[in-house]
Protein backbone atom coordinates (compact mmCIF):
# COMPACT_ATOMS: atom_id res chain seq x y z
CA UNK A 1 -83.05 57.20 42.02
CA UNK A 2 -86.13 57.88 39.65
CA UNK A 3 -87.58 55.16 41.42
CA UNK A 4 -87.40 56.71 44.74
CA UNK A 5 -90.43 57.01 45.37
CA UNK A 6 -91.69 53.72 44.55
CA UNK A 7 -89.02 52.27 46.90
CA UNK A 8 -90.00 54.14 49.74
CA UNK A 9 -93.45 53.36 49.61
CA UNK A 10 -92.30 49.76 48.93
CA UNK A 11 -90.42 49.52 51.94
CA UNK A 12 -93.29 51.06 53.83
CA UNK A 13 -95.67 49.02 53.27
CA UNK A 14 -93.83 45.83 51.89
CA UNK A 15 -95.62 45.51 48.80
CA UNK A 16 -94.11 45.38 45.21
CA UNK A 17 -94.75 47.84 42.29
CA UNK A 18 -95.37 45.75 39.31
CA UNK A 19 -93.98 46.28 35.42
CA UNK A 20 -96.04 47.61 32.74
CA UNK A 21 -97.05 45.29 30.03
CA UNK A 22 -94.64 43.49 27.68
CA UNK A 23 -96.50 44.65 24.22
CA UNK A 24 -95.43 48.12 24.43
CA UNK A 25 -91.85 48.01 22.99
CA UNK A 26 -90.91 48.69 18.93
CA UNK A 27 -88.11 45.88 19.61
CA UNK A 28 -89.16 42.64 20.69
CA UNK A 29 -85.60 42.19 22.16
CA UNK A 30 -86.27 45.34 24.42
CA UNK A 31 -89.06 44.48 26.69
CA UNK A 32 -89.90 42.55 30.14
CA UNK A 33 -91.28 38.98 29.75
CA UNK A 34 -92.93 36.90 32.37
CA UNK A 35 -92.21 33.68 33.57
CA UNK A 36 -94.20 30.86 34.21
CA UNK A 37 -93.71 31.30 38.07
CA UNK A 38 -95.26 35.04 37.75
CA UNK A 39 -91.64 36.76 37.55
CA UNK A 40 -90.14 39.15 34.59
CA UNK A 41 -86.95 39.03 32.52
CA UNK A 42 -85.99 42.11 30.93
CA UNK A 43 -84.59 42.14 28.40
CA UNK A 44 -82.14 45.44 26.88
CA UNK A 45 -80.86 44.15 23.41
CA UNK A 46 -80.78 47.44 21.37
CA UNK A 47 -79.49 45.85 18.47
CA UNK A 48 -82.24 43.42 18.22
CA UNK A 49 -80.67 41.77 14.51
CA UNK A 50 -77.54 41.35 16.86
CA UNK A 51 -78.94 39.20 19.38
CA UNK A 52 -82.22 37.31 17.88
CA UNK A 53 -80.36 34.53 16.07
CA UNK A 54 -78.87 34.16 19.97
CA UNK A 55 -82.12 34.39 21.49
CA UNK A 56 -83.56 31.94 19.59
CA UNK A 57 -80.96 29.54 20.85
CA UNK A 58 -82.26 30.29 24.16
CA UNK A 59 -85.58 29.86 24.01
CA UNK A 60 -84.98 26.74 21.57
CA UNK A 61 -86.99 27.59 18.57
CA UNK A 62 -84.43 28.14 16.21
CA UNK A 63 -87.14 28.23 13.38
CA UNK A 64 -87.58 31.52 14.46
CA UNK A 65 -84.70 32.52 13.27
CA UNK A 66 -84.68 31.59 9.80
CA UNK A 67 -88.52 33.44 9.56
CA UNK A 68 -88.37 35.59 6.93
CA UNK A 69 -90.43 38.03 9.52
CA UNK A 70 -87.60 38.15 11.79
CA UNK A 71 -84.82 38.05 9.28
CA UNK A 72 -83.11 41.30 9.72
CA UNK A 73 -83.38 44.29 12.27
CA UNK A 74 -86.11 46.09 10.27
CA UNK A 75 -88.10 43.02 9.91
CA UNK A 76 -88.23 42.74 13.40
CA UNK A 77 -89.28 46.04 14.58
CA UNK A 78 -92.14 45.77 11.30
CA UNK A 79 -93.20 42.80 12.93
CA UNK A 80 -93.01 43.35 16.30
CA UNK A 81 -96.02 41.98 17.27
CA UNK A 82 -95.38 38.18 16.77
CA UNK A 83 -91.86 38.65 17.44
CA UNK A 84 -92.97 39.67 21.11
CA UNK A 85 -95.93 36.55 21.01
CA UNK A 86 -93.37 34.32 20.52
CA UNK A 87 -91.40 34.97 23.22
CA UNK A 88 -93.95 35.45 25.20
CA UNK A 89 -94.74 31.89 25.17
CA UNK A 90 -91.34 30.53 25.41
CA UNK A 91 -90.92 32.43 28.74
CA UNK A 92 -94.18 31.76 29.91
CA UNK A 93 -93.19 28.20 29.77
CA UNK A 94 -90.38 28.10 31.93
CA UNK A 95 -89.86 29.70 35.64
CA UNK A 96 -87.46 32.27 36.33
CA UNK A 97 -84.52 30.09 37.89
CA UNK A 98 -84.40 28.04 34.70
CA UNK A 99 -84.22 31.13 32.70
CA UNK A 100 -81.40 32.66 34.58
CA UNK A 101 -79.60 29.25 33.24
CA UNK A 102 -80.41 29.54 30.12
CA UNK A 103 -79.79 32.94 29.89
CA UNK A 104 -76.50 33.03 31.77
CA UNK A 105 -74.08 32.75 28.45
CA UNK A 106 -76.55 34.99 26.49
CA UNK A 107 -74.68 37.88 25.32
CA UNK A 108 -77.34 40.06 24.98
CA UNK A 109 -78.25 42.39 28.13
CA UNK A 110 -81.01 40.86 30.22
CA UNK A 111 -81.67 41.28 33.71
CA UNK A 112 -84.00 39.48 36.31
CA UNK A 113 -86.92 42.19 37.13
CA UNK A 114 -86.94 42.71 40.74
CA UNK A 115 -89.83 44.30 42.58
CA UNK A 116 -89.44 47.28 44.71
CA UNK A 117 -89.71 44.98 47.65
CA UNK A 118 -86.23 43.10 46.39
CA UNK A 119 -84.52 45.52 45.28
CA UNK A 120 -84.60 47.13 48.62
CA UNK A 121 -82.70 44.55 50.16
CA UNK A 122 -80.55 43.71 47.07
CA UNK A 123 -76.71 43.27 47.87
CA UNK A 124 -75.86 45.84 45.61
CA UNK A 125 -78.32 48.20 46.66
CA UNK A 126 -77.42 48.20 50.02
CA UNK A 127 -73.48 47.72 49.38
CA UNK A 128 -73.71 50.94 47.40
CA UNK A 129 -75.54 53.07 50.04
CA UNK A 130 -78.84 53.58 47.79
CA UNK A 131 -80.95 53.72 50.61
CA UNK A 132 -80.45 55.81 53.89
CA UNK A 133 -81.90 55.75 57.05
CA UNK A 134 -84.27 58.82 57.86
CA UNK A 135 -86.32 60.16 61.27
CA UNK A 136 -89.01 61.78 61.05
CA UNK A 137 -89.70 64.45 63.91
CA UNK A 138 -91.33 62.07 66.27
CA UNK A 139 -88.08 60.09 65.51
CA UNK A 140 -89.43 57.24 63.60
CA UNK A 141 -87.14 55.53 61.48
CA UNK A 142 -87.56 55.34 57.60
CA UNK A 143 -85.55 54.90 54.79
CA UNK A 144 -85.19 56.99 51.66
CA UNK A 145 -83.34 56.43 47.98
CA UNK A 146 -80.16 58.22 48.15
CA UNK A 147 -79.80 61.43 46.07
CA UNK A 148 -77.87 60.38 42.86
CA UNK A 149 -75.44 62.95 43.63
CA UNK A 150 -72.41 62.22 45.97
CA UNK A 151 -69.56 64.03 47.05
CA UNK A 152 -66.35 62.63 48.09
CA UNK A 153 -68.24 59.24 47.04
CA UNK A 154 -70.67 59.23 49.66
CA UNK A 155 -74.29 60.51 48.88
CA UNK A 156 -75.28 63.90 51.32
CA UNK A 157 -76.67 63.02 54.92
CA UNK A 158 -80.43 63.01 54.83
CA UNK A 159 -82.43 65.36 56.98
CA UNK A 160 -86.20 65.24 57.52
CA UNK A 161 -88.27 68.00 55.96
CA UNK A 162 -89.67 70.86 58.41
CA UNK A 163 -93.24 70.23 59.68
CA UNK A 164 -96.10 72.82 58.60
CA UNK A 165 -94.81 76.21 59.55
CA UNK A 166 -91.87 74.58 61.88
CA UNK A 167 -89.49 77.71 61.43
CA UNK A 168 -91.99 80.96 61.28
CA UNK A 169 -91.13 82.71 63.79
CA UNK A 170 -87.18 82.09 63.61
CA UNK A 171 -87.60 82.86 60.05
CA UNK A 172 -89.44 86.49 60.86
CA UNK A 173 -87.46 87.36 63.73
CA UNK A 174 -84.04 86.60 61.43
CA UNK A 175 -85.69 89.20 59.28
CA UNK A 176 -85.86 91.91 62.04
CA UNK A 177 -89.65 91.54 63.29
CA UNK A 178 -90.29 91.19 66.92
CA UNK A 179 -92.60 89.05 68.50
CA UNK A 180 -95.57 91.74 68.95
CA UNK A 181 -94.93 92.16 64.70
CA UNK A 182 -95.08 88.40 64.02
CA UNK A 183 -99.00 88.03 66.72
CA UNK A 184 -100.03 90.84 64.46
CA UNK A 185 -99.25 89.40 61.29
CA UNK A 186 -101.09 85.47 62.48
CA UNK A 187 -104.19 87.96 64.06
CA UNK A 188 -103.80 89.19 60.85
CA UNK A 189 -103.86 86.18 58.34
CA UNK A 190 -100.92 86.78 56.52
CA UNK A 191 -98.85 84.03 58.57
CA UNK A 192 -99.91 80.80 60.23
């Protein structure tokens, strides 16, 4: 839902929103990683002294996990840096459907970074009703992230916004102002 935005715009205009750099994170275990074919693993391991000795399984360099640098939680996050290098190379080496192999008995939490575009049309997305079809007031068709909040487990009906000043008068006269009241106040400014 926070990306909501993005999504919409995505499915607009059928481009992809792209992740933010991988050299960001205090946890080499928690950031996104690309692939030699130009795609991103993510990678969620909170507990990166849990997982690494695991990881380096993965990516086959299990001198990495006998480096004193990387020897305990704390000396990961104090070396951060060329924790994140390395891995950076070992998944730049390998495309993504390789790394969804080797990854697949990893029991750290990982996930295959989909762009806006995909995750549009992901199974899940659209088996859980995250997007919903809209209309704008000439009736074109859009679609629109789902508000996170549902009711009876079904997310609320979408209705398009009001155009620029769409209810004014309805508004004025529900407030006891006749028509001759409402000209004065547009002659006047003070409504459009």
């Amino acid at each position: 839902w926070a990306m909501g935005q993005a999504l919409a715009l995505s499915d607009r205009l059928g481009m992809p929103w792209k992740p933010g750099p991988a050299d960001q994170s205090m946890n080499p275990l928690v950031a996104n990683y690309e692939t030699s074919d130009g795609r991103w693993i993510a990678l969620t391991c909170l507990q990166a002294g849990v997982y690494w000795g695991s990881m380096c399984e993965v990516i086959e360099r299990l001198d990495l996990a006998v480096d004193e640098r990387f020897a305990r939680h704390a000396d990961l996050v104090a070396n951060c840096t060329p924790a994140m290098h390395e891995l950076s190379a070992a998944f730049a080496a390998r495309p993504l459907a390789e790394w969804i192999e080797r990854l697949a008995n990893f029991t750290g939490q990982w996930a295959v970074v989909q762009d806006s575009v995909e995750v549009i049309s992901d199974p899940q997305t659209v088996a859980n009703g995250y997007l919903q079809e809209c209309y704008s007031a000439e009736g074109t068709a859009f679609r629109l992230v789902a508000a996170p909040v549902q009711y009876n487990g079904s997310p609320a009906v979408p209705t398009r916004a009001p155009q620029f000043n769409e209810h004014c008068e309805e508004i004025l006269g529900e407030i006891g102002l006749d028509m001759d009241a409402i000209i004065q106040l547009k002659i006047d400014g003070v409504v459009a």
